[in-house]
Protein backbone atom coordinates (compact mmCIF):
# COMPACT_ATOMS: atom_id res chain seq x y z
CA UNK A 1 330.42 -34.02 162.53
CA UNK A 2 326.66 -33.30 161.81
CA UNK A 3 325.34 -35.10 158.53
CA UNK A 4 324.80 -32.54 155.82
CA UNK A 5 321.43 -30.72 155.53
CA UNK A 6 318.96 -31.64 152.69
CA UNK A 7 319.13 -28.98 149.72
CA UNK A 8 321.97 -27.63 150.36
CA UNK A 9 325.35 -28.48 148.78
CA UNK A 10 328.19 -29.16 151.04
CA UNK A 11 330.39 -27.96 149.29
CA UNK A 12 329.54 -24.19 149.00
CA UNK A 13 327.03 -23.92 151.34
CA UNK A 14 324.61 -22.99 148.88
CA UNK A 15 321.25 -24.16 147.95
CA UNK A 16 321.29 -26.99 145.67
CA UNK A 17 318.73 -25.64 143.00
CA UNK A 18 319.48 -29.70 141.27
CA UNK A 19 318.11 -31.44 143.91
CA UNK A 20 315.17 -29.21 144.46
CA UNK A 21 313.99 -29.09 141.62
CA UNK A 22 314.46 -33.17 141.13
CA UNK A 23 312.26 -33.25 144.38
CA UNK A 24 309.52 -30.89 143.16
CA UNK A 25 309.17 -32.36 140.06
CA UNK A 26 307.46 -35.93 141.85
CA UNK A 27 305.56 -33.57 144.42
CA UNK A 28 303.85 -31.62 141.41
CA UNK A 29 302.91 -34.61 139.42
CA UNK A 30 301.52 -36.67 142.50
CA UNK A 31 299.30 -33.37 142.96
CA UNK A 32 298.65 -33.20 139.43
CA UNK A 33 297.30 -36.91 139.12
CA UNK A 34 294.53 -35.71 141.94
CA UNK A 35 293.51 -32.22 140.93
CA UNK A 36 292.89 -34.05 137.08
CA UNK A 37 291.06 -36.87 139.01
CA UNK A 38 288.42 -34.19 140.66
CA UNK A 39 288.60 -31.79 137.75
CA UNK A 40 286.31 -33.32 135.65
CA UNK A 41 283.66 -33.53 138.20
CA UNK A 42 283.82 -30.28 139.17
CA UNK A 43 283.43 -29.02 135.63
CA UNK A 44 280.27 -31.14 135.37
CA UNK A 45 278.48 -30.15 138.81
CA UNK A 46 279.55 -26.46 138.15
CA UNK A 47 278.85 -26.66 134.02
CA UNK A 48 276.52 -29.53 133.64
CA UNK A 49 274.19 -29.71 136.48
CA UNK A 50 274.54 -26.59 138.34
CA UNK A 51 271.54 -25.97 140.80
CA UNK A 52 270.72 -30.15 140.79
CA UNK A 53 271.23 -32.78 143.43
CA UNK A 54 273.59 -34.25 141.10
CA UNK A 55 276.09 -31.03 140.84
CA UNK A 56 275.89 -31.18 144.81
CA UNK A 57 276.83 -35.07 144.97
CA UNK A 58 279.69 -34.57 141.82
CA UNK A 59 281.15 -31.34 144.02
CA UNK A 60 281.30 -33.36 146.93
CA UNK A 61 283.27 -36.00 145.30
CA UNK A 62 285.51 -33.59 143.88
CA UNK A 63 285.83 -32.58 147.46
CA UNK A 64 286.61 -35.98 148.84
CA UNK A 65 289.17 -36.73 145.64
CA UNK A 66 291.28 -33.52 146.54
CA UNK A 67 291.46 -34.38 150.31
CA UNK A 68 292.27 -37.62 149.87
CA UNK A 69 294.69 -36.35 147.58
CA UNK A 70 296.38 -34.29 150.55
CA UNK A 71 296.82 -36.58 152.55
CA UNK A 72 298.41 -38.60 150.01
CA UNK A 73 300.98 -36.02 149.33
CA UNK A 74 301.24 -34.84 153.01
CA UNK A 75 302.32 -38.58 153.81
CA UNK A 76 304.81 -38.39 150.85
CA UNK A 77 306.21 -35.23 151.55
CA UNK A 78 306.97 -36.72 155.58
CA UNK A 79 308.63 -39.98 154.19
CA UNK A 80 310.38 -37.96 151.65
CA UNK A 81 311.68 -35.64 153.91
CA UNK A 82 312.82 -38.93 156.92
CA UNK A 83 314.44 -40.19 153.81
CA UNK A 84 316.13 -37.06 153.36
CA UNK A 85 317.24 -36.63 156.45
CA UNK A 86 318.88 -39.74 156.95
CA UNK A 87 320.77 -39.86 153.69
């Protein structure tokens, strides 16, 4: 017998809107904790110092906060989703 599939409840064959949400409710604050972490530059290079050297440097950062940020939750989501899978 194949091991049951993630999200969906074995016994009705239905989606398991539980266990969904308890997933997405990590996911969202792991993506949260980044976009606050490059919010606060962006509102300064686009608020603060918008045609400066500075804005440039403070919207690159911003830049470089959010894509570290998805690969940070692309690597979660994988190892998540292994763990899933094997349970």
């Amino acid at each position: 017998m194949s091991p049951p599939r993630p999200f969906i409840d074995p016994a009705t064959g239905e989606i398991d809107r539980a266990q969904i949400l308890s997933e997405a409710v990590p996911l969202a604050k792991l993506i949260g904790v980044f976009v606050a972490g490059s919010l606060p530059l962006y509102a300064i290079a686009f608020f603060g110092a918008e045609n400066s050297a500075l804005g440039v440097v403070l919207a690159l950062l911003g830049e470089f906060i959010l894509a570290i940020g998805a690969g940070v939750v692309l690597m979660y989501v994988i190892a998540r989703g292994i763990r899933l899978a094997g349970e």
